[in-house]
Structures are given as C-alpha cells and as structure tokens.
Protein backbone atom coordinates (compact mmCIF):
# COMPACT_ATOMS: atom_id res chain seq x y z
CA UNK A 1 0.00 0.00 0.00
CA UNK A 2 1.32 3.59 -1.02
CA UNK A 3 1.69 5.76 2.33
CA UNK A 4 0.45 9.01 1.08
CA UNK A 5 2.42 10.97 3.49
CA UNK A 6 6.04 9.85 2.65
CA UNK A 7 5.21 10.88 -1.34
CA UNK A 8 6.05 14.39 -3.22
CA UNK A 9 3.50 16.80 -3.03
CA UNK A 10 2.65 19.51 -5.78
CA UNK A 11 1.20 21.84 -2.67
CA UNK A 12 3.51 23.30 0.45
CA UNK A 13 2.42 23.23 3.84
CA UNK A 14 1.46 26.31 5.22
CA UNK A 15 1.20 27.10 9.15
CA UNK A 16 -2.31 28.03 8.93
CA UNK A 17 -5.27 25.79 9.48
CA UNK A 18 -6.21 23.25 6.77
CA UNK A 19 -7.46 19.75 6.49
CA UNK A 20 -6.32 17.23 3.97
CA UNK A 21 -8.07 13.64 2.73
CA UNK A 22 -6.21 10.80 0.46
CA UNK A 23 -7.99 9.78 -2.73
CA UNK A 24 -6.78 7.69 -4.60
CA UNK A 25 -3.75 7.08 -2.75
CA UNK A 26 -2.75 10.42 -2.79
CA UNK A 27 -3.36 13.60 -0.22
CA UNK A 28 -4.91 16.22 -1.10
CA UNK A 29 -5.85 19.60 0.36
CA UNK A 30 -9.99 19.37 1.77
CA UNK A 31 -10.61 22.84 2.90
CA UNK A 32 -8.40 25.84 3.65
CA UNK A 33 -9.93 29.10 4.59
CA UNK A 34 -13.41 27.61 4.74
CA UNK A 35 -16.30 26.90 1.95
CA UNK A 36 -18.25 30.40 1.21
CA UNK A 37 -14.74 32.13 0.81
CA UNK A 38 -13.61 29.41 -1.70
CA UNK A 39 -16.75 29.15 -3.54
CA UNK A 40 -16.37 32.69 -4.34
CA UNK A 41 -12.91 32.53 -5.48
CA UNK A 42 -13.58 32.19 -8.88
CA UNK A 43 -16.74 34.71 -9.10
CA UNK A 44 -14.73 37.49 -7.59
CA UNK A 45 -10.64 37.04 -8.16
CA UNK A 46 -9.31 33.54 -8.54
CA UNK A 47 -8.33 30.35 -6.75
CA UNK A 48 -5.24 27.95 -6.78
CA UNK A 49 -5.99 24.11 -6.79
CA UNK A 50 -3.63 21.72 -7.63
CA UNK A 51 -5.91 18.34 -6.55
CA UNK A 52 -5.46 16.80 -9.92
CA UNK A 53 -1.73 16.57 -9.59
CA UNK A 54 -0.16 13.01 -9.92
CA UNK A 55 -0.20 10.59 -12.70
CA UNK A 56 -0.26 11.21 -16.17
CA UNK A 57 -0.32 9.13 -19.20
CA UNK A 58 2.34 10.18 -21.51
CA UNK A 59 2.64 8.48 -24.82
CA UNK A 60 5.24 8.18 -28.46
CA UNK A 61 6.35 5.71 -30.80
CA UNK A 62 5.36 4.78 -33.77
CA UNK A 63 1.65 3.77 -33.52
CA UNK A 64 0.92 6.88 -30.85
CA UNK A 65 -1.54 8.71 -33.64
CA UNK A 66 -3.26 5.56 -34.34
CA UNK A 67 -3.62 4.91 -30.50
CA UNK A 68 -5.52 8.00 -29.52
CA UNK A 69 -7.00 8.33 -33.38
CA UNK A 70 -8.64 4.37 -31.95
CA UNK A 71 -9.75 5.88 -28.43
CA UNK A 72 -11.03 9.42 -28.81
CA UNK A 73 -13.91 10.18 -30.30
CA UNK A 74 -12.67 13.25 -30.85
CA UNK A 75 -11.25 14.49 -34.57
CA UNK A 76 -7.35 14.57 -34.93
CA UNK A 77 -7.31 15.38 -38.54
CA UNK A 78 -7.19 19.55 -37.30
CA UNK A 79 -5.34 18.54 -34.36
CA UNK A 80 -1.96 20.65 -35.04
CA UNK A 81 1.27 19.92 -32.19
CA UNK A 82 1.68 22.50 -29.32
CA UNK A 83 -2.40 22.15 -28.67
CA UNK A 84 -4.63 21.11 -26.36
CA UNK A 85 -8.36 18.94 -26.88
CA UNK A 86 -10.91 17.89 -24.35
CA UNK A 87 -10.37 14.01 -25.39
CA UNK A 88 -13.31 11.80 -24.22
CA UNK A 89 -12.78 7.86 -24.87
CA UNK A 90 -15.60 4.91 -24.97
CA UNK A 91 -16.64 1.51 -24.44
CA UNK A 92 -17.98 -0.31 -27.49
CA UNK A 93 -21.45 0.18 -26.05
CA UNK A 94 -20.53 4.05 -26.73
CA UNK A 95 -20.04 4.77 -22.80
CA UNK A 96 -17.56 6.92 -21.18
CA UNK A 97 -14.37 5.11 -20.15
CA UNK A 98 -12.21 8.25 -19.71
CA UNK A 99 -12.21 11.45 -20.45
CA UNK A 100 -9.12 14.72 -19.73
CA UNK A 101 -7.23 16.92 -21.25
CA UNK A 102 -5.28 16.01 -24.42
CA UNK A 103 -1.97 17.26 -24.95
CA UNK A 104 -0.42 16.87 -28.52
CA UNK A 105 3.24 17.59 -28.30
CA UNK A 106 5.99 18.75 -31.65
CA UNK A 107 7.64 15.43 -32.09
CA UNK A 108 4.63 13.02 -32.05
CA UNK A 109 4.18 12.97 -27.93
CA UNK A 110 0.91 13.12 -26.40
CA UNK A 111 0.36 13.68 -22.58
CA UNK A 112 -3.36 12.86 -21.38
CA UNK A 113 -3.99 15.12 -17.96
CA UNK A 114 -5.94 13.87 -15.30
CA UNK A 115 -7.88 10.98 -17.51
CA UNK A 116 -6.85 8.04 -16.33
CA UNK A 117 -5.08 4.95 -17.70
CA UNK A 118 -7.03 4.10 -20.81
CA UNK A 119 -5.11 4.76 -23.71
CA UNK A 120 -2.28 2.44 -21.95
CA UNK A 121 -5.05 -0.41 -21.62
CA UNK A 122 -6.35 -0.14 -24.96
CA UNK A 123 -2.86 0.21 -26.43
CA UNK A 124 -2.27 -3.40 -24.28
CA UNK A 125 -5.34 -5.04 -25.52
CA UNK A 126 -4.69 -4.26 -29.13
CA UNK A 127 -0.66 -4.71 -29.41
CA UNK A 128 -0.08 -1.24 -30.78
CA UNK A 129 3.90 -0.46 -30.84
CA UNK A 130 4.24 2.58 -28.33
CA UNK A 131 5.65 3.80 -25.39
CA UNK A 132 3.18 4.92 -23.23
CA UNK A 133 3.66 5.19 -19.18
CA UNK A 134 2.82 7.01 -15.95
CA UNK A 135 5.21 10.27 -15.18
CA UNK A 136 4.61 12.18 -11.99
CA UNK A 137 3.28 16.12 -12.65
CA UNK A 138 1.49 18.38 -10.86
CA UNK A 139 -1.16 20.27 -12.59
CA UNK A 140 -2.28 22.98 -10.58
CA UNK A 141 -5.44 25.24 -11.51
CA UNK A 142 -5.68 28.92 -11.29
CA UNK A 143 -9.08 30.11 -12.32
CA UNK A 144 -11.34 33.35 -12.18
CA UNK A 145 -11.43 36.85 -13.75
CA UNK A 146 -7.87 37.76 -12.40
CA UNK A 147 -6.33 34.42 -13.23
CA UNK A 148 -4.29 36.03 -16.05
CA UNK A 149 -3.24 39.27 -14.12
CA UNK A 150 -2.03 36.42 -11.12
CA UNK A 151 0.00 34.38 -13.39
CA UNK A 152 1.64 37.59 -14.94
CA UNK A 153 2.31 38.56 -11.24
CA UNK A 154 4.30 35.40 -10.52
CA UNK A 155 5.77 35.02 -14.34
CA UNK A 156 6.69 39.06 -14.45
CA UNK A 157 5.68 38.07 -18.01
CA UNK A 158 2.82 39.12 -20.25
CA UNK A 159 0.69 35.84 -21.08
CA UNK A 160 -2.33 37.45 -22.84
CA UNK A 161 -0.87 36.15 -25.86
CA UNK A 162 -2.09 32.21 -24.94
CA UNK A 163 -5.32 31.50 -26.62
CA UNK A 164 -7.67 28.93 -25.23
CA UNK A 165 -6.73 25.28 -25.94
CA UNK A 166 -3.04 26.47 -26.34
CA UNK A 167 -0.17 26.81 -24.15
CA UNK A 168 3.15 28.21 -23.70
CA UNK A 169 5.98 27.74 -21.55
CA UNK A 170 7.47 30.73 -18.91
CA UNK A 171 9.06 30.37 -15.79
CA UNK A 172 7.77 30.70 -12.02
CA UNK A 173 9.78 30.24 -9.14
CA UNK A 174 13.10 30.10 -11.00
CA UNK A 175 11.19 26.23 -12.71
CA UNK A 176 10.58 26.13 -16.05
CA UNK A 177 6.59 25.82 -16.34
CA UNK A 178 4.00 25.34 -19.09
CA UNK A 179 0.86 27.51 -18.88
CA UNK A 180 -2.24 26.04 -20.93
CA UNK A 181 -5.37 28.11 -20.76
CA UNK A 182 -8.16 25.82 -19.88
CA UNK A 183 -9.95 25.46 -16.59
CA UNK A 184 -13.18 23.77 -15.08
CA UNK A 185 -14.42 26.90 -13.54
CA UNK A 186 -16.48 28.03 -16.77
CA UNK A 187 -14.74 31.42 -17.15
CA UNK A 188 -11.37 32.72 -17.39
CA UNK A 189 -8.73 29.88 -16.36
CA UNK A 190 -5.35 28.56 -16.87
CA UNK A 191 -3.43 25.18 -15.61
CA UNK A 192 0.14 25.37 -14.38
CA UNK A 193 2.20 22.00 -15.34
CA UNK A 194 5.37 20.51 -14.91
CA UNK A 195 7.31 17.88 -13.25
CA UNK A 196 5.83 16.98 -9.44
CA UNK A 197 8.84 17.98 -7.50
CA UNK A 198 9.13 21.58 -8.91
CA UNK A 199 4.86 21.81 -8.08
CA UNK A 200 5.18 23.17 -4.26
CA UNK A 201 7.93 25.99 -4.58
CA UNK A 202 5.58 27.13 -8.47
CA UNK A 203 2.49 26.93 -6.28
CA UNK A 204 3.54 28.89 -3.21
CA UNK A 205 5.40 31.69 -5.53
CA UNK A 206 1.30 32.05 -7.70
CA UNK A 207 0.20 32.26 -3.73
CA UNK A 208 2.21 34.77 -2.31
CA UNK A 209 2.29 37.09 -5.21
CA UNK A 210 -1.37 37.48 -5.18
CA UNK A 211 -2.63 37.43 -1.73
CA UNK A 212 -2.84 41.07 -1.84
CA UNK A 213 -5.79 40.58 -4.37
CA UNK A 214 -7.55 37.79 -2.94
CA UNK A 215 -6.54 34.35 -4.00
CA UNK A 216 -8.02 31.49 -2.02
CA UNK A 217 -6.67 28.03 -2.12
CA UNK A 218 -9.26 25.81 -2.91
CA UNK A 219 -9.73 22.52 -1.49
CA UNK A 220 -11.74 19.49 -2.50
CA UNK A 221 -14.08 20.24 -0.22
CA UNK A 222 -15.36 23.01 -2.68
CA UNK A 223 -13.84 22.63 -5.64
CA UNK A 224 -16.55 20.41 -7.72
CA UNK A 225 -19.10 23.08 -7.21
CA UNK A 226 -17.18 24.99 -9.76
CA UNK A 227 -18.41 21.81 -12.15
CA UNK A 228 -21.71 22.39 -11.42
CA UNK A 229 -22.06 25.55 -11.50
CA UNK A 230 -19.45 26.16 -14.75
CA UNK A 231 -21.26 23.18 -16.59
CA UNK A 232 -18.65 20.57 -16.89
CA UNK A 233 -19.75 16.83 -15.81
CA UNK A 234 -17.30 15.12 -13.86
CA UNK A 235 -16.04 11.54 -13.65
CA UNK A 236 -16.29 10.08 -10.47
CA UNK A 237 -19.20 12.07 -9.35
CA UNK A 238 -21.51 13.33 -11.72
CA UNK A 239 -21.10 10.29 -13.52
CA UNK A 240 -18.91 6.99 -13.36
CA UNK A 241 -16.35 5.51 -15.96
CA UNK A 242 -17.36 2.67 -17.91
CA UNK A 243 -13.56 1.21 -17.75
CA UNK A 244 -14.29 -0.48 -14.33
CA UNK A 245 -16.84 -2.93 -16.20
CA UNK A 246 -14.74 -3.93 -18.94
CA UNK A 247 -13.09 -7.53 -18.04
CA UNK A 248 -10.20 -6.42 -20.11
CA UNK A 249 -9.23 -3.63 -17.43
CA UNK A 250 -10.58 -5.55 -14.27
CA UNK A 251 -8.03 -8.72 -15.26
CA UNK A 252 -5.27 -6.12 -15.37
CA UNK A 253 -5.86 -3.84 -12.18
CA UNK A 254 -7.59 -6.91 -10.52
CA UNK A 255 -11.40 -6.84 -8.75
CA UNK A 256 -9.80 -5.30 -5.35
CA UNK A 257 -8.11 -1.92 -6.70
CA UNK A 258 -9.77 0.70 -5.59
CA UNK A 259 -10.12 2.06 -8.44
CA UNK A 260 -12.88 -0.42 -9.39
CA UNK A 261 -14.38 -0.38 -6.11
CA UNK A 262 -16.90 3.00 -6.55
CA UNK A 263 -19.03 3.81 -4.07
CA UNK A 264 -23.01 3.63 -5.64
CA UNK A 265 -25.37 6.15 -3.54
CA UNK A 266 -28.78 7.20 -4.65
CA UNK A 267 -32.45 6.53 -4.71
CA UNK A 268 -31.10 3.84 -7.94
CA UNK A 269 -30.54 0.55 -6.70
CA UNK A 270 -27.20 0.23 -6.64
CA UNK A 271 -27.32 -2.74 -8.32
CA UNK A 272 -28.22 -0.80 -11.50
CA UNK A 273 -25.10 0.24 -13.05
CA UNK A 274 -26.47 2.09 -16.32
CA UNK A 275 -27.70 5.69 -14.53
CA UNK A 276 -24.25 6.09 -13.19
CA UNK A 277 -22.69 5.76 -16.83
CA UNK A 278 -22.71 8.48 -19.81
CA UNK A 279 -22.61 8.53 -23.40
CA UNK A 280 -20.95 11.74 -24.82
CA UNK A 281 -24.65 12.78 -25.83
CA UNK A 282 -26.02 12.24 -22.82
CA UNK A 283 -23.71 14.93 -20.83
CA UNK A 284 -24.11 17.41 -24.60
CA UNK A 285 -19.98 16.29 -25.60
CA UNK A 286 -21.84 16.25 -29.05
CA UNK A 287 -18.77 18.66 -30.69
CA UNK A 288 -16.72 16.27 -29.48
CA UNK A 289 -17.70 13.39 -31.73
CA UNK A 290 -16.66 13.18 -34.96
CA UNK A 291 -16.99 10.21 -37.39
CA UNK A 292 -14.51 10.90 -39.74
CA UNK A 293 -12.51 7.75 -38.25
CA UNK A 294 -12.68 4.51 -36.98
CA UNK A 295 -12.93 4.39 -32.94
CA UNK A 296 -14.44 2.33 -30.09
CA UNK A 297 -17.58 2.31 -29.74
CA UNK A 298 -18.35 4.38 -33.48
CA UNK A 299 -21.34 2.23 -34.19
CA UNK A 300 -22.99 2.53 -30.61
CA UNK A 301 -23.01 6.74 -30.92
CA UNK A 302 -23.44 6.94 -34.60
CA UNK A 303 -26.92 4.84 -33.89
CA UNK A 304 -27.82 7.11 -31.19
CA UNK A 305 -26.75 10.63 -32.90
CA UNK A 306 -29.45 10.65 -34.98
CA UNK A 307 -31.74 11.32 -31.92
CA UNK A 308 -29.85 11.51 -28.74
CA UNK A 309 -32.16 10.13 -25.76
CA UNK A 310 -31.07 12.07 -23.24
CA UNK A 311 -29.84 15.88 -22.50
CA UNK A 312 -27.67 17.06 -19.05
CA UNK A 313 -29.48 19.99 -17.85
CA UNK A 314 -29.04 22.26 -14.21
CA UNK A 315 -31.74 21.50 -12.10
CA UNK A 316 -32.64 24.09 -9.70
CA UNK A 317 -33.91 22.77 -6.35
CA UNK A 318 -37.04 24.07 -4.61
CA UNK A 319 -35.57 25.54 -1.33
CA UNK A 320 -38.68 24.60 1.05
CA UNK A 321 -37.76 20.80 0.02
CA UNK A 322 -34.13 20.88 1.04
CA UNK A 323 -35.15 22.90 4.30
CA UNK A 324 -37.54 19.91 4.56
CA UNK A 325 -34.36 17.76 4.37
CA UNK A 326 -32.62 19.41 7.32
CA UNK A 327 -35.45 19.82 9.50
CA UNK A 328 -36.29 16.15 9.48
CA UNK A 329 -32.63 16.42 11.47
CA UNK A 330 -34.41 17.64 14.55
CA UNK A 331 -37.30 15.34 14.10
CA UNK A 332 -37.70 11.79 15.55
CA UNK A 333 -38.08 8.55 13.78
CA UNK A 334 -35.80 8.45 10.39
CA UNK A 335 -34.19 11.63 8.75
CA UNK A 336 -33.95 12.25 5.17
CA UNK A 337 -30.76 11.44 3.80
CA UNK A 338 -28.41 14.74 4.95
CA UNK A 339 -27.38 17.51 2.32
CA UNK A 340 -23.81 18.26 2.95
CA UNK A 341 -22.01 21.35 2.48
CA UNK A 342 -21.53 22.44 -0.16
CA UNK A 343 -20.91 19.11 -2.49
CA UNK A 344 -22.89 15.91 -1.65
CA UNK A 345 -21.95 13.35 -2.05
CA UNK A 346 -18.34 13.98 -0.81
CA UNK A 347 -14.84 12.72 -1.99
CA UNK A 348 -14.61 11.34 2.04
CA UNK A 349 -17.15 8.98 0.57
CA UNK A 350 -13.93 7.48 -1.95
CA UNK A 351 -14.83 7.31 -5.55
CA UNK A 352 -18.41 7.56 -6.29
CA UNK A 353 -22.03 6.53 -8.71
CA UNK A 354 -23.84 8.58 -7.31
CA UNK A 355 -27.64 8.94 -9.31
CA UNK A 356 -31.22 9.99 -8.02
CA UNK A 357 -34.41 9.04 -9.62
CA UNK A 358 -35.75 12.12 -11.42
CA UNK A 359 -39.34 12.02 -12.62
CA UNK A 360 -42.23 13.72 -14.04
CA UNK A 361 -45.88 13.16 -13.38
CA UNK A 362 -44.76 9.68 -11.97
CA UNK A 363 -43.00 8.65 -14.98
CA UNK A 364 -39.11 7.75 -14.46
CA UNK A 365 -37.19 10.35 -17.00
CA UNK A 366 -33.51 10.49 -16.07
CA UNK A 367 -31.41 11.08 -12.98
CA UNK A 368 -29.77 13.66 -11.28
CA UNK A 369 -26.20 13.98 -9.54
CA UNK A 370 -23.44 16.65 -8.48
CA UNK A 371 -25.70 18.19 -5.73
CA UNK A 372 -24.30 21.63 -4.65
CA UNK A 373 -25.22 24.71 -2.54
CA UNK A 374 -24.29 27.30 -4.75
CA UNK A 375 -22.97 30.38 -2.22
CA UNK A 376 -22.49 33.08 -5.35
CA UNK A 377 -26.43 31.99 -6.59
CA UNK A 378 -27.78 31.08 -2.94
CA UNK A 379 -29.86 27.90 -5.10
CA UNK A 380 -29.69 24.08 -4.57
CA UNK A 381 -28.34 22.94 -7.96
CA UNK A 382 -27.05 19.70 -9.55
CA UNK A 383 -26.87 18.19 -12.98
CA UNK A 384 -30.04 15.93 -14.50
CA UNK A 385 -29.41 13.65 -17.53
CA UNK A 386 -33.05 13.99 -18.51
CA UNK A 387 -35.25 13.13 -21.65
CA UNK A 388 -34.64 15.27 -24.53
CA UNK A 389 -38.31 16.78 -24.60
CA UNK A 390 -38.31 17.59 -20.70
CA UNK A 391 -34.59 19.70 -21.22
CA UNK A 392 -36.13 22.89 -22.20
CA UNK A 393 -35.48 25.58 -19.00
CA UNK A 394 -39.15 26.05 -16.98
CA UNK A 395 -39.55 22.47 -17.16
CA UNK A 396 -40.52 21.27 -13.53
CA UNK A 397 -39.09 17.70 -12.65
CA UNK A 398 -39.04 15.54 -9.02
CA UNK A 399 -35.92 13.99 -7.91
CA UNK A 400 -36.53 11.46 -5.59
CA UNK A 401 -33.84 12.16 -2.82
CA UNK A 402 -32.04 9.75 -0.67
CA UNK A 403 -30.46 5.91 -0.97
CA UNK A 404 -32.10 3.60 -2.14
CA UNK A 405 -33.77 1.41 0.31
CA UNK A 406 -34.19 3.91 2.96
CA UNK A 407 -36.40 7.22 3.30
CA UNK A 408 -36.95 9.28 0.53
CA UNK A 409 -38.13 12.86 0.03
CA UNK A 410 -39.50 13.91 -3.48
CA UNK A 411 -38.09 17.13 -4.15
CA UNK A 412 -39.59 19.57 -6.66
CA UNK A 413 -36.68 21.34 -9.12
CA UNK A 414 -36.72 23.14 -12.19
CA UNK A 415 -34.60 22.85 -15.49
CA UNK A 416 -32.47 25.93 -15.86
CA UNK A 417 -29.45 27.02 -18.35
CA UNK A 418 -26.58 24.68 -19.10
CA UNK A 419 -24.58 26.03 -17.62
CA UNK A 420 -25.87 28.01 -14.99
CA UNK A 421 -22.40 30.25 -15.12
CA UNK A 422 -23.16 31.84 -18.58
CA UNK A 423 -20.72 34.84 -18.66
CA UNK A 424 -17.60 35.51 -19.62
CA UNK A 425 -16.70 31.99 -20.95
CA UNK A 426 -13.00 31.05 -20.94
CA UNK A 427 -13.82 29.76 -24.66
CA UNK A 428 -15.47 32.80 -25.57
CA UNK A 429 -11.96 34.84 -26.82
C-alpha cells in the first residue's frame, strides 16, 4: 500500500489551518480558509488548486496517432502539435471510459492530464507499438477573472498572448513551467504544469504574489461546485467511468483496486449500473464526436446521434424541500438522507455513482447527480441527464432524494441554463 504521506506533493504546507483527505492514494488539500470564501474565489478574483496533480499518461512511438486516433472520439485530422483537446474515450457500447485533457506535443508525444489509464489499456489489448507510461506532474489550476493578471504577477511576463486550448511555456519560481489556458471553472482559467517535485515551490510563488488581491486556495471540499455551476460533468461524481466494467481492465488492475471499487449512492438501486454511466450525448460532448474515423464504440453513438435520448441539464432545487431535508434532522423517527455542504456526495465517501431518480408526473425520465449549494447563486443545484423533450429551461421535474432502500423525500426542481455560469466563458476569446 502507497503511504500518502512519505510521497512528493505539488502543494507546500502552510502554518495556517487546513485539512487534507487521500484519494486515490494520494493527499490532497480538503478545505483551507473555509467553503463560502472558496466558492467565491472564482466569481470574484481567482483560486489555486492543484488536486489533480499526480499521474499522467504520456505516450510516443510509432503507432501513438493511431492509439488516440482508436480511443477518442474526438477528430485529430485539425489537431496541429503544441495544442490542447478535451479528449473523451468509450466503451464499445458508446459509454464513457475516460475522459481529460489532451496534450499533442511537436515530435509526435501526447500527454493525457488527469484521464486516467485508458489509452495504456487499450494500447495493451490491441498490441499497438508505443511507449506509453505514468510520469509524476502536478497540474495545478488557477481560475477566475484575475487568473491572467495572477500568473503575470508570478511570471513578471505578459501571457495574454495564450489563446484557449493552447499553451506556452514561462518560468515561475526560478522552474521552467507550461501555462495552458483551460480550466473547469467556466470562465477565465489557466493550468500550471510541470514535473511533481518543482509543483510546491511554483504553487507557493502564484500564492504569495497574489494574496494582496484575494486568492483562495481551494480545497476538494469546494472545488466540484465549480463543475456544477461552470457546466462541466465530472467523472467520479456526476457520472462513473465505464472502464471499471470492462473484463479487459478488471483482469489487469484486478477486482480489489480501488479504483474499481466506486461507491453507488442514490435513490437507484445500486445494483443498476447504467444511470451512473454516460454517453458523450447524454452529458451534450456532441462537438466532441466526430466520425470521420474509426474508434471504439463508433457504431454505438453513430446509432444514437441521430436522436440523442437524453440531455444534461441544471436542475434548480425548490428551497422549502431541502429545508424539509434538514429539519427532518431535529425530528424523531428516520431523517432524510443529509445535504452536505456544499458538495454531496463527498470525496470522504472514496470514488463515487452517485444517481437519483428524477421524474415527471410519476414517470421515471432520467437522474440527477453533483448536488451543490451554490454560495455566489444562494440555489440548490445539480446536474439531471433527462429526456430530450423535458430539457427545455421552466420544465418542472421531481428527484426522488435519498439511498435507495431507505427514506426518501421527493423534491420539486426546475430545469435551468446549461450552464448556470453563462458569462464571460474562458472559450469565448
């Protein structure tokens, strides 16, 4: 077993209050200088996070094109070298198996950010010749309307020039660094990258340079609300990967790694694997299918393209139903499954499938997940994979709250944009 405490870490410790989890195998930063402040990080000046540090698949040799050209749905014919694609990579059945950020390097190297070992399995299970293995980095986030003024603070450098889905190198902290502008936060962002060891001294130089204007370190605790709110479904807890039921991966990783062993929550039986999965069209990835080549699962999407099913939508949660929730704390007999704040479920609950029943005049149409309290907006939001004809905003829906098995509380929401952070879009210049 890896002891998370002996390893490198891409953050410094400060001597200031904070609280840290593990997930998968690695520790990471929960909460720093609490929730609300966090939350509005990225509404009001910008936040560092650098929880998706670790890991990443790097990849050459001679069949590396046809490798990723095989898993991504995703075009490479206009895919030119020093860029950047969100890559998203399926089952045959035309599920999600992995999805990250894409990085096509000059010299035929790809690196694939925060996504998970799939193009190494698939490159296994169908003998391509190319060198493709794990290197350590830390990737660290800095996102919000003065992201770019708090990376030219710690650069001394002017980096207006880096256009979204491109990046540059500079140097922070006396490391050489690359600086891609992308982000999960919806607006203006940029990630931070380089090899793990140089990640604390780059992080704490971005820190101290702009604590005069307001940076907040976000933790995990608060940092998936920016998903939610920003529009961008998440593996491992708006939805689950599809890799963990393939035999291929499961014979390789074995049916005790913990990466297989997800933790299924929701009024869904648990038993029920299917509402916790995704199809690119289900979570509106339809710009990032294109069937100009041959790739896993082709036939499954192509079939469903002509008239995708289902539509990811906000849903907006009627606030005298989740006060309902909290009161039935201070009542006796069984509570309603607890709300936490401001993400439920949580990462302390290890990987998760989480899905509520969402429905519509008694009719199952879809499910919800990604519940978050929403500070900047003061609503209950999360993210519904609904039928196509119920994703029009106005639309009133019922998600039947809780686990399955035990009590549940029908709670009246609303479909609302996608996403609910419209302004000011990081893709939008």
């Amino acid at each position: 077993m890896t002891d998370p405490f002996t390893e490198i870490h891409p953050f410094p410790h400060y001597d200031e209050c904070a609280s840290y989890i593990t997930v998968g195998q690695k520790l990471r930063a929960w909460e720093y200088s609490g929730w609300k402040a966090e939350s509005l990080s990225w509404k009001e000046s910008c936040y560092i996070h650098t929880g998706l540090s670790g890991s990443q698949v790097v990849v050459d040799g001679p069949d590396a094109d046809r490798l990723f050209e095989l898993c991504c749905t995703n075009s490479l014919k206009s895919f030119p070298d020093d860029a950047m694609r969100h890559a998203v990579m399926c089952n045959e059945d035309g599920l999600i198996a992995a999805h990250g950020i894409l990085q096509r390097n000059s010299g035929g190297q790809y690196i694939f950010f925060a996504g998970g070992p799939w193009p190494m399995i698939m490159a296994a299970k169908h003998g391509l010749n190319v060198n493709a293995r794990m290197e350590e980095r830390y990737l660290t986030q800095i996102a919000g309307p003065r992201s770019l003024e708090a990376l030219q603070r710690a650069s001394g450098e002017d980096l207006s020039d880096i256009k979204f889905l491109r990046y540059r190198t500079t140097r922070i902290a006396g490391k050489t660094v690359e600086v891609g502008r992308i982000g999960m936060s919806g607006n203006l962002a940029y990630e931070v990258r380089g090899p793990i060891e140089d990640g604390a001294a780059v992080y704490d130089a971005i820190f101290q340079a702009n604590r005069d204007i307001g940076i907040e370190r976000l933790g995990w605790r608060t940092y998936l609300v920016n998903h939610v709110e920003g529009g961008f479904p998440q593996m491992c807890w708006t939805f689950g990967s599809a890799m963990v039921i393939e035999e291929f991966y499961l014979d390789m990783v074995g049916r005790d790694h913990w990466s297989v062993n997800w933790n299924r929550t929701g009024s869904y039986d648990r038993r029920d694997i299917r509402p916790r999965l995704r199809t690119p069209f289900e979570v509106n990835w339809d710009r990032a299918v294109k069937f100009d080549h041959d790739f896993i699962g082709r036939k499954a999407l192509e079939a469903e393209a002509k008239a995708p099913p289902r539509r990811t939508v906000t849903l907006r949660w009627n606030p005298e139903d989740v006060v309902d929730i909290y009161a039935s704390l201070f009542r006796p007999g069984e509570e309603y499954k607890t709300m936490e704040l401001p993400t439920t479920p949580t990462w302390l609950d290890n990987m998760l499938e989480h899905a509520d029943r969402v429905t519509k005049d008694g009719k199952l149409v879809g499910m919800s997940s990604g519940n978050i309290y929403s500070y900047y907006f003061r609503e209950g939001l999360s993210m519904g994979c609904v039928d196509a004809e119920l994703a029009e905003p106005g639309t009133e829906l019922v998600v039947e709250w809780g686990d399955h098995g035990k009590r549940i509380k029908p709670c009246r929401v609303t479909v609302e944009r996608f996403p609910y952070l419209d302004k000011d879009r990081n893709s939008g210049a």
